[in-house]
Protein backbone atom coordinates (compact mmCIF):
# COMPACT_ATOMS: atom_id res chain seq x y z
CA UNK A 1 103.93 52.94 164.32
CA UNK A 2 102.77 52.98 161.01
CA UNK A 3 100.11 50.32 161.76
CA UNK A 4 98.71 52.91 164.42
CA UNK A 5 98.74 55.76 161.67
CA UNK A 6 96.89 53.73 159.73
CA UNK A 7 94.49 52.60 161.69
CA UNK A 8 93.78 56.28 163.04
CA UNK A 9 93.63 57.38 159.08
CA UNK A 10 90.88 54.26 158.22
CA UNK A 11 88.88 55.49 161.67
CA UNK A 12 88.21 58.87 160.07
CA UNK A 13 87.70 57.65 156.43
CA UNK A 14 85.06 55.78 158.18
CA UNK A 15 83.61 58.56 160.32
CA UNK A 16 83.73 60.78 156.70
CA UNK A 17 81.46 58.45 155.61
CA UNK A 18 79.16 57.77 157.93
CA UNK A 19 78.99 61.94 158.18
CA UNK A 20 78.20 61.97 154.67
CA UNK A 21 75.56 59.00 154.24
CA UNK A 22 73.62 60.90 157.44
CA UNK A 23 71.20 63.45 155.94
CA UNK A 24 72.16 67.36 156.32
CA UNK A 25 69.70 68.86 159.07
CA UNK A 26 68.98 72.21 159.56
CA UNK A 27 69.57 74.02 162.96
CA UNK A 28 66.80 73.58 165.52
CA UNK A 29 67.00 77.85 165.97
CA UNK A 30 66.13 80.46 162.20
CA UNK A 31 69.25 82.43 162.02
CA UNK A 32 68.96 86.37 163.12
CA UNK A 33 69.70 88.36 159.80
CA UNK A 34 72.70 90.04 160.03
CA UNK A 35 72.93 93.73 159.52
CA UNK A 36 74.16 95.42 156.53
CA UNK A 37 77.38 96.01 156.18
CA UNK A 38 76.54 100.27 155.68
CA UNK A 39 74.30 102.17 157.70
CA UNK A 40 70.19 102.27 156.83
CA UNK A 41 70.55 106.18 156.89
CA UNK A 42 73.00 108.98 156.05
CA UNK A 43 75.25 109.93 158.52
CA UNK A 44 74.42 113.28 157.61
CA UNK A 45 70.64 115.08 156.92
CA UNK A 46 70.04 116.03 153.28
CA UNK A 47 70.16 119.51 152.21
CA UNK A 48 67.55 121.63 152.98
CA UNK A 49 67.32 125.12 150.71
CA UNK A 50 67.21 128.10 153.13
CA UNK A 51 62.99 129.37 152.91
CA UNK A 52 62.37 131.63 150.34
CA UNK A 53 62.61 135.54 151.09
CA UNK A 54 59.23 136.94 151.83
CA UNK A 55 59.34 138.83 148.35
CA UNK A 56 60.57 135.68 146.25
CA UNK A 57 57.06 134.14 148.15
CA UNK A 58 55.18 137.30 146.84
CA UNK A 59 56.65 136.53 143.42
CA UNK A 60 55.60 132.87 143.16
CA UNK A 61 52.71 133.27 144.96
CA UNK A 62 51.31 135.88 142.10
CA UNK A 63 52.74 133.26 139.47
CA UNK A 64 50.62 131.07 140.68
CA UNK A 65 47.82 132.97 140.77
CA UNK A 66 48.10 134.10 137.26
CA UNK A 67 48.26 130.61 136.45
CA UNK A 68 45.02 129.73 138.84
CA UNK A 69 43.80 132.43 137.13
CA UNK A 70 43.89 130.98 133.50
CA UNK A 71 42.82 127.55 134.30
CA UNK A 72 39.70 129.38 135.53
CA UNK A 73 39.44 131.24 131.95
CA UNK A 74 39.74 127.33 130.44
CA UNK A 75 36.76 126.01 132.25
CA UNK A 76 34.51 128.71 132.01
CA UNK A 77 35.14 129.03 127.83
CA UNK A 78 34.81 124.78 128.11
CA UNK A 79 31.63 125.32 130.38
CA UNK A 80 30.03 127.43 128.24
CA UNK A 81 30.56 125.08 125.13
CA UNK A 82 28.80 122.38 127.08
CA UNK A 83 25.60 124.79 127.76
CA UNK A 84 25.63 126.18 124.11
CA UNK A 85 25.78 121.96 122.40
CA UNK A 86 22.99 121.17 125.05
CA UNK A 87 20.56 124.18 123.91
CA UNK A 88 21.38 122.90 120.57
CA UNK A 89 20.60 119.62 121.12
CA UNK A 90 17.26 120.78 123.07
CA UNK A 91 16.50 122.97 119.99
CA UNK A 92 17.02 119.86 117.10
């Protein structure tokens, strides 16, 4: 019985090797990616402030003015440094 053992044992030595001498193919099919393992959202929607009231709009909205305003104020004063070094320059 032991001669049988040993025979099956040499039979898959021999199939290890001939498994390992064969060169390691790749399947005939890509593999499909598998998902991740947590969801591609949140399972809840982010928070969302409630809209402003109409007189916190009022408020920002005359911020913003004042600040359009002052911008305006900057260009003119750098406008009318450009116009005063060209009639300079048209004058030298």
């Amino acid at each position: 019985m032991s001669s049988m053992l040993e025979s099956q044992i040499n039979a898959i030595r021999k199939r290890l090797e001939e498994l390992k001498s064969q060169p390691q193919s790749q399947p005939s099919q890509p593999q499909t990616p598998q998902p991740p393992p947590f969801p591609m959202f949140p399972a809840f929607p982010p928070y969302m402030a409630p809209p402003p009231t109409p007189e916190e709009e009022i408020a920002e909205l005359e911020d913003y003015k004042r600040e359009l305003e002052e911008e305006i104020k900057s260009v003119e004063t750098r406008i009318a440094e450009l116009k005063r070094m060209l009639g300079r320059k048209g004058q030298g």
